[in-house]
Protein backbone atom coordinates (compact mmCIF):
# COMPACT_ATOMS: atom_id res chain seq x y z
CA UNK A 1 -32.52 -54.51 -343.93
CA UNK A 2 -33.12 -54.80 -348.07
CA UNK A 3 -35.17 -57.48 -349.75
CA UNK A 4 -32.45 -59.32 -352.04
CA UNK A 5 -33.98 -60.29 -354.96
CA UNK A 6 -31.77 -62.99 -355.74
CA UNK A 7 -30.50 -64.20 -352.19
CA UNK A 8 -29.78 -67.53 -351.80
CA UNK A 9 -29.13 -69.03 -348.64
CA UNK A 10 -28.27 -72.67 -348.59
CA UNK A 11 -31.18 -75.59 -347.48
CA UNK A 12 -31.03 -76.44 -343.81
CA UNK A 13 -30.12 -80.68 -343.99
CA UNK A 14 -33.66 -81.91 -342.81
CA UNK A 15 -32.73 -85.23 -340.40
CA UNK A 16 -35.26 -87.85 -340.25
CA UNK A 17 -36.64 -88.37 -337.09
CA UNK A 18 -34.11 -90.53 -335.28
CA UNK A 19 -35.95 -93.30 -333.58
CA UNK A 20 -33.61 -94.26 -330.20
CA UNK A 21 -33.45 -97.12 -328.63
CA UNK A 22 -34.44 -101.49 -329.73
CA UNK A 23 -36.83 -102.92 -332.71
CA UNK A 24 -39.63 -102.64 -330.30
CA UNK A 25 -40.20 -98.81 -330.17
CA UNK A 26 -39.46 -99.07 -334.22
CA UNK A 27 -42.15 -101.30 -334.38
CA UNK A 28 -44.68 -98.72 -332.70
CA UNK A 29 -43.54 -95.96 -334.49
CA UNK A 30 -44.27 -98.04 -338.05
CA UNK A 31 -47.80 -99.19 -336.80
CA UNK A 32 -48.30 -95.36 -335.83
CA UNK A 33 -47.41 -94.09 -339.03
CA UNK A 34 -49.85 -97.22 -340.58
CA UNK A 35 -52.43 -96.10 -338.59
CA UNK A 36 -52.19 -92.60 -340.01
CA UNK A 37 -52.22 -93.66 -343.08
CA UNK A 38 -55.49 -95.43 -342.75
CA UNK A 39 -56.94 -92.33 -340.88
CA UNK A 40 -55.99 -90.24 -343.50
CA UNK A 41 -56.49 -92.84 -346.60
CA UNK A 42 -59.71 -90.49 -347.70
CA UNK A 43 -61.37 -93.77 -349.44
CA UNK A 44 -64.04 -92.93 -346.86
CA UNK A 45 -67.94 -91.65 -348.44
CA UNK A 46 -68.98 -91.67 -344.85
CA UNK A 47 -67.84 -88.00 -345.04
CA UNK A 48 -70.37 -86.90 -347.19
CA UNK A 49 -73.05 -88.07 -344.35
CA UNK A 50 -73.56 -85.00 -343.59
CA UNK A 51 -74.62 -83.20 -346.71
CA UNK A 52 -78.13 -82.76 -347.43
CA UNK A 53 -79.16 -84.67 -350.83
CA UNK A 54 -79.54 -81.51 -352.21
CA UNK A 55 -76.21 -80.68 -351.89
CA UNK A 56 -74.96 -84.17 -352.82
CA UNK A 57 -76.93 -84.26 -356.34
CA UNK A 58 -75.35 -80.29 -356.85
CA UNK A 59 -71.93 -81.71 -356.24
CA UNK A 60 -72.08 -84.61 -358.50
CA UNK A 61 -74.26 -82.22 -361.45
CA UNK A 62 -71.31 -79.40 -361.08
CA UNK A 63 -67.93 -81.77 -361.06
CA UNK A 64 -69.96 -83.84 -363.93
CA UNK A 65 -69.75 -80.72 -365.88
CA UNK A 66 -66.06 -79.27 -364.55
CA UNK A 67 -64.60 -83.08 -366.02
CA UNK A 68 -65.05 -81.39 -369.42
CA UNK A 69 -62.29 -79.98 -370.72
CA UNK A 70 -64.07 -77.92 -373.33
CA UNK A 71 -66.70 -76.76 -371.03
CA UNK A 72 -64.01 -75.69 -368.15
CA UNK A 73 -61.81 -74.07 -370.77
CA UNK A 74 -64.21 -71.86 -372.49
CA UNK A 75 -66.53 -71.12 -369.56
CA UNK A 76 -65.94 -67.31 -369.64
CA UNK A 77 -67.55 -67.70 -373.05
CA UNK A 78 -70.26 -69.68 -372.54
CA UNK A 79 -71.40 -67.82 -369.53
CA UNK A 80 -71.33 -64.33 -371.60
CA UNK A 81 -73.19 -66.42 -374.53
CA UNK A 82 -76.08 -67.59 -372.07
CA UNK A 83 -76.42 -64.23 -370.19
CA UNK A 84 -77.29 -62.78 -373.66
CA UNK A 85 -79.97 -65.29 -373.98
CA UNK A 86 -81.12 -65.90 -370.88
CA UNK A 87 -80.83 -62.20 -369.93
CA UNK A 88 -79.86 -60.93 -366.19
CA UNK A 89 -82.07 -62.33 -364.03
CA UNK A 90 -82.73 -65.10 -366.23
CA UNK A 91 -78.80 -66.27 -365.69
CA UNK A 92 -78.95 -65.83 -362.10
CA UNK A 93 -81.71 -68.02 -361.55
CA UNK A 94 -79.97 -70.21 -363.69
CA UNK A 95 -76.48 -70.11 -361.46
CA UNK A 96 -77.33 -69.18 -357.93
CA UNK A 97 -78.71 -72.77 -357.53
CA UNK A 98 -75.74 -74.49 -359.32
CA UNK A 99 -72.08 -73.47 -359.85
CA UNK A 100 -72.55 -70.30 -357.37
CA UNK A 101 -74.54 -72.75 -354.44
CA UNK A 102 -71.33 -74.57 -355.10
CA UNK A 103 -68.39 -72.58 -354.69
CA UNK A 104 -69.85 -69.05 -353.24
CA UNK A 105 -71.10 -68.34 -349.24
CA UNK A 106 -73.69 -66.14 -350.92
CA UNK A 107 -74.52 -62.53 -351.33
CA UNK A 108 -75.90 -60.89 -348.03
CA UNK A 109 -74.56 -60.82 -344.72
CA UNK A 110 -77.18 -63.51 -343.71
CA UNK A 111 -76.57 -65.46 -346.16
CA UNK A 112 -73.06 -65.85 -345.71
CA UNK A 113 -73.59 -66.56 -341.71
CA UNK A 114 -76.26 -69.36 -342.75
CA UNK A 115 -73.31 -70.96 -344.91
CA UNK A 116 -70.76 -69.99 -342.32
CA UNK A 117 -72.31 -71.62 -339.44
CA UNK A 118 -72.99 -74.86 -341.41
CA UNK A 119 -69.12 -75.05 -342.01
CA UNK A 120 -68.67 -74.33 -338.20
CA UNK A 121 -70.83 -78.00 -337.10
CA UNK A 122 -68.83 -79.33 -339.43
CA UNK A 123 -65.68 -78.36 -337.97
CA UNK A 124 -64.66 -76.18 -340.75
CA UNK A 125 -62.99 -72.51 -340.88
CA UNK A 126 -64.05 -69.80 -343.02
CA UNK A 127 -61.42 -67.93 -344.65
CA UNK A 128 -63.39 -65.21 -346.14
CA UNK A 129 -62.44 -64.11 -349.93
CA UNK A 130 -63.43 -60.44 -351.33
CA UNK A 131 -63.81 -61.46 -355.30
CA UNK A 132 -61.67 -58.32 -356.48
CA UNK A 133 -58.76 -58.06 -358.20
CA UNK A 134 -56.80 -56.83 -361.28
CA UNK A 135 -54.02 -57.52 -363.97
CA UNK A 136 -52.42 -55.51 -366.42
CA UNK A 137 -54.61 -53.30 -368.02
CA UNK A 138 -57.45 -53.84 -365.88
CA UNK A 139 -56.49 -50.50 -363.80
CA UNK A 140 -59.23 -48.11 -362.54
CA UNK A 141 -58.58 -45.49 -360.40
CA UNK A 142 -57.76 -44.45 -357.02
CA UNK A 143 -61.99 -44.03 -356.35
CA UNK A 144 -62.25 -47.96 -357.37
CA UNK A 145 -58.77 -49.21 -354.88
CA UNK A 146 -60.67 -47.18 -352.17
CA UNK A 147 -63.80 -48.81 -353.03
CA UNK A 148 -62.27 -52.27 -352.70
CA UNK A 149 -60.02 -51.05 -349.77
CA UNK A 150 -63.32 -50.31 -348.05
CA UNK A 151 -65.02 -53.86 -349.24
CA UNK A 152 -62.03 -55.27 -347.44
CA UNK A 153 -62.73 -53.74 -343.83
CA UNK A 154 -65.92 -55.18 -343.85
CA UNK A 155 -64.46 -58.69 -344.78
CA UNK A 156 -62.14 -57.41 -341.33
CA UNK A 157 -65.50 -56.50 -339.48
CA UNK A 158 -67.45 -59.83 -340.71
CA UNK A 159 -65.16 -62.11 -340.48
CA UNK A 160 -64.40 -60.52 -336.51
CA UNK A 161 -67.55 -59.30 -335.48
CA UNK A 162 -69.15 -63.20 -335.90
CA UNK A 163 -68.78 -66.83 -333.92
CA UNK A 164 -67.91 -68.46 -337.09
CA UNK A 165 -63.81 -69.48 -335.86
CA UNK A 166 -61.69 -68.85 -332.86
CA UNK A 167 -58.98 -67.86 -335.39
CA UNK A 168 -60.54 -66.09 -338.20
CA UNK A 169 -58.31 -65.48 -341.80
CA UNK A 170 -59.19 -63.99 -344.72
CA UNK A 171 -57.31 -63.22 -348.17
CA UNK A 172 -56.18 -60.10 -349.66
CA UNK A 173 -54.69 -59.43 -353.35
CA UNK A 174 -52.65 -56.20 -353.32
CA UNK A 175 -53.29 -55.84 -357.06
CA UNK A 176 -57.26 -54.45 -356.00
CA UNK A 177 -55.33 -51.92 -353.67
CA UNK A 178 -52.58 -50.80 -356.20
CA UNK A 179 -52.47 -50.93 -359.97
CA UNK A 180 -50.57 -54.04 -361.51
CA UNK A 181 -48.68 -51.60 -363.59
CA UNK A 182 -47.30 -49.84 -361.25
CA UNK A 183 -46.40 -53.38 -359.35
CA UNK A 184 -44.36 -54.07 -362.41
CA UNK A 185 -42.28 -51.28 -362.35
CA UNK A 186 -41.68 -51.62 -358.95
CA UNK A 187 -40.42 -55.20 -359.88
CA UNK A 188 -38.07 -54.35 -362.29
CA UNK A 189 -36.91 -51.32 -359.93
CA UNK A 190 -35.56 -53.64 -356.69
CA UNK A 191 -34.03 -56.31 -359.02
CA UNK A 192 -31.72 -52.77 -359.83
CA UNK A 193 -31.62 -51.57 -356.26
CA UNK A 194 -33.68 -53.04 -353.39
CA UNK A 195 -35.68 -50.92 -351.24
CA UNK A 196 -35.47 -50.55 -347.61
CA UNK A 197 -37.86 -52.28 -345.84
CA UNK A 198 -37.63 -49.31 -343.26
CA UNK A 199 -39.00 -46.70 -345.90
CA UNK A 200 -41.43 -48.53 -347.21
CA UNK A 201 -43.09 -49.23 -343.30
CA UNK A 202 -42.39 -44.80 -343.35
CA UNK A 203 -44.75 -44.32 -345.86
CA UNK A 204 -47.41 -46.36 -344.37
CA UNK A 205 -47.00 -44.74 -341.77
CA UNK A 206 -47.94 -41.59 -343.86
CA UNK A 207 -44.30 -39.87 -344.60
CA UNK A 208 -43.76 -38.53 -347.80
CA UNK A 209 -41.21 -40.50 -348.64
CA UNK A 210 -39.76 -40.49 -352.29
CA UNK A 211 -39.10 -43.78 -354.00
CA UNK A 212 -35.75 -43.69 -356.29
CA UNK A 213 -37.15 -44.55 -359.89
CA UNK A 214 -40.84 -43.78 -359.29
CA UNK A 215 -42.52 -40.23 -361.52
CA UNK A 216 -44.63 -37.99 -359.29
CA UNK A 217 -47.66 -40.21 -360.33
CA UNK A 218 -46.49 -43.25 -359.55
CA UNK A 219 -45.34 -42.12 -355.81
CA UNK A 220 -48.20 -40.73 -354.88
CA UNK A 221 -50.28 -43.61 -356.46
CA UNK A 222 -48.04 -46.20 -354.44
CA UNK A 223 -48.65 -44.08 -351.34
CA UNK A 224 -52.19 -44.05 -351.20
CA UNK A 225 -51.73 -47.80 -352.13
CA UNK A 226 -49.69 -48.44 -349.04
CA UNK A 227 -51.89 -46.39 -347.07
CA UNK A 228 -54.77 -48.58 -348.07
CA UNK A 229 -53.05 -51.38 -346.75
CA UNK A 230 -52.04 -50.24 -343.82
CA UNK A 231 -55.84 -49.69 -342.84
CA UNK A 232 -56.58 -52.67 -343.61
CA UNK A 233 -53.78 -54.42 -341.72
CA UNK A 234 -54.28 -51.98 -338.95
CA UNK A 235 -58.17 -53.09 -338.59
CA UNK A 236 -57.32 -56.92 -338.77
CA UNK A 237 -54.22 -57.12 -336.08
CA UNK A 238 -55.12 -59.00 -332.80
CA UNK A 239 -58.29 -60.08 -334.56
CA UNK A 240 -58.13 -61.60 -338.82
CA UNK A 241 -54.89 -63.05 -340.18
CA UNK A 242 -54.89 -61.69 -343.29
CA UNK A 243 -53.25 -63.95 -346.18
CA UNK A 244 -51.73 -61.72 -349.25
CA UNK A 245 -52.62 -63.56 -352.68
CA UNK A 246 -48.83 -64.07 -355.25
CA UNK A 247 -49.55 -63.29 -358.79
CA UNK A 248 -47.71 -63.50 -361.63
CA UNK A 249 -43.67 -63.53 -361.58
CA UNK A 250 -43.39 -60.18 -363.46
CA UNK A 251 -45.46 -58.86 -360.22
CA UNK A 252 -44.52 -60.91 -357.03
CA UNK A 253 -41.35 -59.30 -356.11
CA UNK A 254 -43.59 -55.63 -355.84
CA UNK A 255 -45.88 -57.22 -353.63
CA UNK A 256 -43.54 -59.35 -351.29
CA UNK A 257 -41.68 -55.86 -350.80
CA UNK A 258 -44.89 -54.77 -349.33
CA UNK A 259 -46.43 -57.59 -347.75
CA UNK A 260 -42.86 -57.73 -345.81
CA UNK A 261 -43.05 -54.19 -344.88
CA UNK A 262 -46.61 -54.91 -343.34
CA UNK A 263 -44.60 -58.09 -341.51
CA UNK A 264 -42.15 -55.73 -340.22
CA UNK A 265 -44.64 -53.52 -338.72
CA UNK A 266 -47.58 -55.51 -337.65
CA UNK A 267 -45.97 -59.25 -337.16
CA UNK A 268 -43.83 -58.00 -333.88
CA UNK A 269 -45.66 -60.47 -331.64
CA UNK A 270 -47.61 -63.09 -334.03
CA UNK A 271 -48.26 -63.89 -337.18
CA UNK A 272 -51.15 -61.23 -338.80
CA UNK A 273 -50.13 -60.92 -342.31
CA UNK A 274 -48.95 -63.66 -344.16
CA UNK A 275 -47.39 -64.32 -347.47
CA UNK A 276 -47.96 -66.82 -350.26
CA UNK A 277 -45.63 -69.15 -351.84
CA UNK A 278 -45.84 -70.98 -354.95
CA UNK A 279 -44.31 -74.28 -355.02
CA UNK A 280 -44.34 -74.49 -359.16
CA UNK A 281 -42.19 -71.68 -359.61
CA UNK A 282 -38.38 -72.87 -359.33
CA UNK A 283 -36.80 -70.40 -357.14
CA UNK A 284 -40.18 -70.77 -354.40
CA UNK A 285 -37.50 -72.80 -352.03
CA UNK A 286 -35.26 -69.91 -352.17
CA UNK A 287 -37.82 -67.36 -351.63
CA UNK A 288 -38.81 -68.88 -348.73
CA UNK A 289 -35.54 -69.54 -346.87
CA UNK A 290 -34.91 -65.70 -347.85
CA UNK A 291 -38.61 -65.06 -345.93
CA UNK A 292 -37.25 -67.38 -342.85
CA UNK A 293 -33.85 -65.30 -342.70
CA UNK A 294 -35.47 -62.12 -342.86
CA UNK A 295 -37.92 -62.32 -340.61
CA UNK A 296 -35.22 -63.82 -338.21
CA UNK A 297 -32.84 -60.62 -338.82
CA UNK A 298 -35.57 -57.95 -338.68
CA UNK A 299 -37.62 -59.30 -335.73
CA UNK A 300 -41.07 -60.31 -337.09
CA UNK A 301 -42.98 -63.43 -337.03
CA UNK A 302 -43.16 -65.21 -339.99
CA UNK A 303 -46.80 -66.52 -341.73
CA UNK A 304 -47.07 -68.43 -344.82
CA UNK A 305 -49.80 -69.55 -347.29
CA UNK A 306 -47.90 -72.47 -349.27
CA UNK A 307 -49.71 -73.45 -352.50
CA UNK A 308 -48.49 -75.23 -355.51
CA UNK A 309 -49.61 -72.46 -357.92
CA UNK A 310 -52.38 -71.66 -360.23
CA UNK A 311 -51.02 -69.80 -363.38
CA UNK A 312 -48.80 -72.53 -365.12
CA UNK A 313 -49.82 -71.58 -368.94
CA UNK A 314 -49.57 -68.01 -368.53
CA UNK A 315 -46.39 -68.02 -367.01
CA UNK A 316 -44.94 -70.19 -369.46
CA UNK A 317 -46.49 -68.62 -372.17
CA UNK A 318 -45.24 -65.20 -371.01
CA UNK A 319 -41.63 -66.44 -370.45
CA UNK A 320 -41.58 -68.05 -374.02
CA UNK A 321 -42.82 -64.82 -375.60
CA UNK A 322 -39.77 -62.62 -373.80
CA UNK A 323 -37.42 -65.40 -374.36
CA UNK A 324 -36.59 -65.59 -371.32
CA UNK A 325 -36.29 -69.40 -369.38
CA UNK A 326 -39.56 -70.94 -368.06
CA UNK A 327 -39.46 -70.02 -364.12
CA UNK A 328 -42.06 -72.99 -363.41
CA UNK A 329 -41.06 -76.72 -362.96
CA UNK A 330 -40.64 -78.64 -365.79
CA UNK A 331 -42.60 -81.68 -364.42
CA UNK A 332 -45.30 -82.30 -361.45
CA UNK A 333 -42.90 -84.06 -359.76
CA UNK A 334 -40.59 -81.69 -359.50
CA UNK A 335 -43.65 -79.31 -358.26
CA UNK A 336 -44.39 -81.98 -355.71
CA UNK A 337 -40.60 -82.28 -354.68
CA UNK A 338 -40.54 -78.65 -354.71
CA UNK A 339 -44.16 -78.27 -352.49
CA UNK A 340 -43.00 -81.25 -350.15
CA UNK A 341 -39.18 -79.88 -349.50
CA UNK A 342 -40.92 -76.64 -348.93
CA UNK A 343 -43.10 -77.78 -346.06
CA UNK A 344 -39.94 -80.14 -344.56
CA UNK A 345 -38.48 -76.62 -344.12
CA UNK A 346 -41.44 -74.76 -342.49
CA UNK A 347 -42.30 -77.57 -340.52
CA UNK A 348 -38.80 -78.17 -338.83
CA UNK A 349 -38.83 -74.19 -338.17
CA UNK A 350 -41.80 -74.02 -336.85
CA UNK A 351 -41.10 -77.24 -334.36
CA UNK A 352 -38.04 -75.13 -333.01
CA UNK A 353 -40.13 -71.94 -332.65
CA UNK A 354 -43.89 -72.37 -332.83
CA UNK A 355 -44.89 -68.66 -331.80
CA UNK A 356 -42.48 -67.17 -334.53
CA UNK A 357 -43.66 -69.30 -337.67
CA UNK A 358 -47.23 -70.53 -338.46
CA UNK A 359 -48.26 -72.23 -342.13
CA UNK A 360 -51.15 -72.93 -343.96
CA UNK A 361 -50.99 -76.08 -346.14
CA UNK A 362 -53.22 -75.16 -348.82
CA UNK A 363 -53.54 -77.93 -350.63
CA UNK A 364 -56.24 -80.85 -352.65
CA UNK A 365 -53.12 -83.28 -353.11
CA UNK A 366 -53.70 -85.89 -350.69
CA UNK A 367 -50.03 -87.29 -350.71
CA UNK A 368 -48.90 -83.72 -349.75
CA UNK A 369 -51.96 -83.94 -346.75
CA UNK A 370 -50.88 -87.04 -345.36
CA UNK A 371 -47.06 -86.53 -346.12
CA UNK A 372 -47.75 -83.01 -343.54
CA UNK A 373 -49.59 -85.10 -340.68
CA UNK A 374 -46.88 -87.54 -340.52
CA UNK A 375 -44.25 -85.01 -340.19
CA UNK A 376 -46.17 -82.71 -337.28
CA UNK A 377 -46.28 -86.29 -335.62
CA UNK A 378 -42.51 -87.12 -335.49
CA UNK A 379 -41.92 -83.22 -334.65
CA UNK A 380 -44.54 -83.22 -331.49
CA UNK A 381 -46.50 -80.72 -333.39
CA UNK A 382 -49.95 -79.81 -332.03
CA UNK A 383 -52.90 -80.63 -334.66
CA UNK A 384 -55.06 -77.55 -333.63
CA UNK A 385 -51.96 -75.50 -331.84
CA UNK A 386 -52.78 -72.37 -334.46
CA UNK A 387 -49.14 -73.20 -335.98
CA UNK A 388 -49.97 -75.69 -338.52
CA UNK A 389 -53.44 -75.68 -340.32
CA UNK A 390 -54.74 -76.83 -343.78
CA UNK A 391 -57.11 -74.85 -346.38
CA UNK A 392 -59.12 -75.73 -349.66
CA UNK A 393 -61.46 -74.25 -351.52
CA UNK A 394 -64.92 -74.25 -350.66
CA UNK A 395 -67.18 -76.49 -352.45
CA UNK A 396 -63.86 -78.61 -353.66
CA UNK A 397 -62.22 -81.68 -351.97
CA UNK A 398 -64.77 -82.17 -349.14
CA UNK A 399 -63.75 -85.75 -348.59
CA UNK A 400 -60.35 -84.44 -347.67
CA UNK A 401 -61.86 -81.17 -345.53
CA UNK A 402 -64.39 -82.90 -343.63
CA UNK A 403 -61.88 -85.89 -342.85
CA UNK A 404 -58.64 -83.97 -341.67
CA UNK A 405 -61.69 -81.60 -339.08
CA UNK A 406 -63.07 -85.14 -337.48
CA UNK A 407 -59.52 -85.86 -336.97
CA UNK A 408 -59.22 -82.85 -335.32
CA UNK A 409 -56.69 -80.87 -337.76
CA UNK A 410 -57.43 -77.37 -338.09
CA UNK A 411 -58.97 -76.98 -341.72
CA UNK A 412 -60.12 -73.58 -343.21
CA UNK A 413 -61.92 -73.25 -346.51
CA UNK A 414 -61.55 -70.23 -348.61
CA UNK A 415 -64.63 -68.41 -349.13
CA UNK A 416 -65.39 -66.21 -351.86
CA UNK A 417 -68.89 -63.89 -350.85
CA UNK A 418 -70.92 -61.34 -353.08
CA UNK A 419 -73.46 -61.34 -356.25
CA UNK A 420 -73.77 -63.16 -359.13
CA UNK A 421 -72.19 -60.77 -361.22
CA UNK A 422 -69.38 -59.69 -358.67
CA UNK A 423 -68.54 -63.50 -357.99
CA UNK A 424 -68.85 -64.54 -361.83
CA UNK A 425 -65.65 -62.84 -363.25
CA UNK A 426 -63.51 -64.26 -360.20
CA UNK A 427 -65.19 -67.73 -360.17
CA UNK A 428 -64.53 -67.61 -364.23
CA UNK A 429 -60.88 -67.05 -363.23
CA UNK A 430 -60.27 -69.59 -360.66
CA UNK A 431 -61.72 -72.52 -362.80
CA UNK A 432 -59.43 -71.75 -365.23
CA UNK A 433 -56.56 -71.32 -363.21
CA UNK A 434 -57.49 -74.62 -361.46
CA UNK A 435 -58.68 -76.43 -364.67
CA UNK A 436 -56.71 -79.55 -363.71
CA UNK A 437 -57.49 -79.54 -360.31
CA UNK A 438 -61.67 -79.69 -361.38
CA UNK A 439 -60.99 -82.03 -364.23
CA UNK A 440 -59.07 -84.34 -361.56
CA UNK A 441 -62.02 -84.54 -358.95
CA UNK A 442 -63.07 -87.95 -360.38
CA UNK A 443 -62.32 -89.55 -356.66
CA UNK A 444 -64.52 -87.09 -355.22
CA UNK A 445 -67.20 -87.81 -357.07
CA UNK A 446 -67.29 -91.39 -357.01
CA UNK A 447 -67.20 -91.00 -353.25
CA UNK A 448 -70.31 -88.73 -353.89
CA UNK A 449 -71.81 -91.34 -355.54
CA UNK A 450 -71.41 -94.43 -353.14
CA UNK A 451 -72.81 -91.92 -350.03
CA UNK A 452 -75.83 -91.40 -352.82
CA UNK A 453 -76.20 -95.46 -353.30
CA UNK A 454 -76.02 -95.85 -350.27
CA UNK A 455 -78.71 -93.83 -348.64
CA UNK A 456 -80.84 -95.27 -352.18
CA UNK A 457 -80.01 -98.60 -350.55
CA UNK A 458 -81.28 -97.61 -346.98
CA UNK A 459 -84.27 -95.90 -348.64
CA UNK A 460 -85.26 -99.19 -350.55
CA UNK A 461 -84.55 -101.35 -347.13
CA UNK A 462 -86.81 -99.34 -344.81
């Protein structure tokens, strides 16, 4: 079986949930769907309870700061500006008690199992995070993709070898395994003439297969590359689902082609490598229903990471440059119709077949939240089954985290790990990407600040 680039198979018609039967069972199912709403309303600070006030006062300093445009926007630059001054150890000491204590597990092995088991008496999942990856013109060498390969099996081993969730995950970007160049080409090949999923599985396998359109180079580069991820995949199977980071458009088709290959191979019997879809881009839908079919014609079980998407500017940018059309939505409702139609689909398959299809609903949109626990409730689906769960980034919508675990919804955060100056570039990266998401935490921290009153009001009582 080929990947069609372009296939598109027509949306199943999602039925409501036919309630049978008089008003009266109406009635219950409208007070259930009430109560859910309450449950899940997130108005409540009471989740913050269990923060220390150290960490309370951090959260409210660092999403003070992130609700500035100009700060968030330029922060690559002002970080370089006060390294100069303040000099390398003079910056650390300056971040490892602020925006890293924030949004980073920490550096050593202990460290990050100190962190880790304070997210598991909360309820919370880790999903670990190596902070590597690359984009055009970034590429190294095939010394530095082994390097990160091997940083990767010990994300396997760490996030494995501890207590810290029944159902460990981590995340994996193919672009610190094999150069975004070569990615590229690989794109533009399979629009031309798809690959066989069969050949690529081949050469993980270690054949020397020859790819139609590739330079000597460029095959051997993209064998090592698959060989590198078929370590890694072969060290996390029966033990770390491993979700595979989308990129950019002019990428994502090269990295699908191998993320399904490692599907084909490793996914015969669950779920163990996943893919991500991104819910801004206007043929995501499509792309998925063409993930659903194949996996359904070739035999594997189907995982998927579905996110709204993080690179907006730079995709429109890019597209306007080539003069080519914009491939994201032209409004956020249409990314929220596109997001919410998205997880319909996933939802209904995985009701019919809940050991063939599992999803993570990584999202900070509370609509979307709520709008996902009211359909697993009308499709009888488990809240901690291991079909369904829900993810967000550590340090970042806590009120939503902490209240979907004490309703006992399977929540993972993802965790990035490593120094100050290994974390910075990738931390740089992600506020920027997610600029709108930090600049829109305003609820969050005026539930902050009520659980902060509060206890200042219990203080000055006692």
């Amino acid at each position: 079986m080929m990947i069609r680039s372009r296939l598109r198979p027509s949306l199943p018609h999602l039925l409501p949930l036919r309630v049978m039967g008089t008003a009266a069972p109406r009635t219950v199912a409208a007070r259930q769907h009430d109560l859910l709403s309450a449950t899940l309303a997130f108005e409540d600070p009471s989740a913050f309870k269990v923060k220390s006030w150290g960490e309370l006062l951090r959260a409210l300093g660092v999403f003070r700061l992130c609700s500035f445009p100009v700060l968030v926007n330029n922060c690559g630059k002002l970080m370089s500006v006060a390294r100069t001054i303040l000099g390398r150890r003079g910056f650390s000491l300056l971040l490892r008690p602020t925006v890293y204590a924030q949004f980073v597990a920490g550096e050593s092995e202990t460290e990050i199992s100190q962190s880790m088991e304070k997210m598991k008496l909360l309820g919370l999942r880790p999903m670990l995070a190596v902070p590597i990856e690359e984009d055009l013109g970034e590429s190294t060498g095939e010394k530095r993709y082994d390097d990160n390969m091997e940083a990767m099996l010990e994300c396997v081993r760490m996030s494995h070898g501890n207590t810290w969730s029944r159902d460990p995950m981590m995340q994996l970007k193919v672009t610190a395994l094999l150069s975004p160049e070569l990615c590229v080409k690989l794109t533009t090949l399979i629009a031309q003439q798809p690959y066989d999923l069969s050949l690529v599985v081949r050469a993980m396998d270690g054949e020397p297969i020859s790819f139609p359109g590739l330079d000597e180079g460029e095959v051997a580069h993209f064998l090592c590359g698959l060989r590198r991820l078929n370590k890694i995949a072969e060290a996390s199977v029966n033990k770390v689902r491993v979700l595979v980071d989308a990129e950019y458009t002019y990428m994502n088709p090269a990295l699908s082609l191998v993320t399904m290959a490692m599907m084909k191979k490793f996914n015969k019997d669950s779920a163990w490598i996943w893919n991500t879809y991104q819910c801004y881009l206007k043929e995501s839908r499509s792309l998925l229903l063409e993930a659903l079919s194949l996996s359904k014609s070739e035999g594997f079980c189907l995982g998927v990471k579905l996110v709204r998407g993080a690179y907006m500017d730079k995709e429109r940018k890019l597209a306007e440059t080539e003069g080519r059309p914009d491939p994201v939505h032209q409004s956020w409702e249409d990314t929220n119709d596109s997001y919410n139609g998205s997880l319909d689909v996933m939802l209904k398959a995985i009701s019919q077949k809940p050991e063939r299809h599992r999803i993570i609903i990584a999202t900070h949109n509370e609509e979307s939240v709520r709008r996902a626990a009211q359909r697993m409730e009308e499709l009888a689906i488990n809240k901690d089954g291991g079909s369904v769960c829900f993810g967000q980034l550590l340090g970042m919508c806590d009120h939503v985290s902490l209240t979907l675990a004490k309703e006992g919804y399977a929540i993972y955060k993802s965790v990035p790990y490593g120094s100050v100056d290994d974390t910075l570039p990738y931390l740089v990266r992600r506020a920027q990407e997610n600029r709108t998401v930090l600049q829109g935490i305003r609820k969050e921290r005026d539930l902050l600040r009520q659980e902060v009153l509060r206890r200042l009001r219990l203080r000055g009582g006692s």
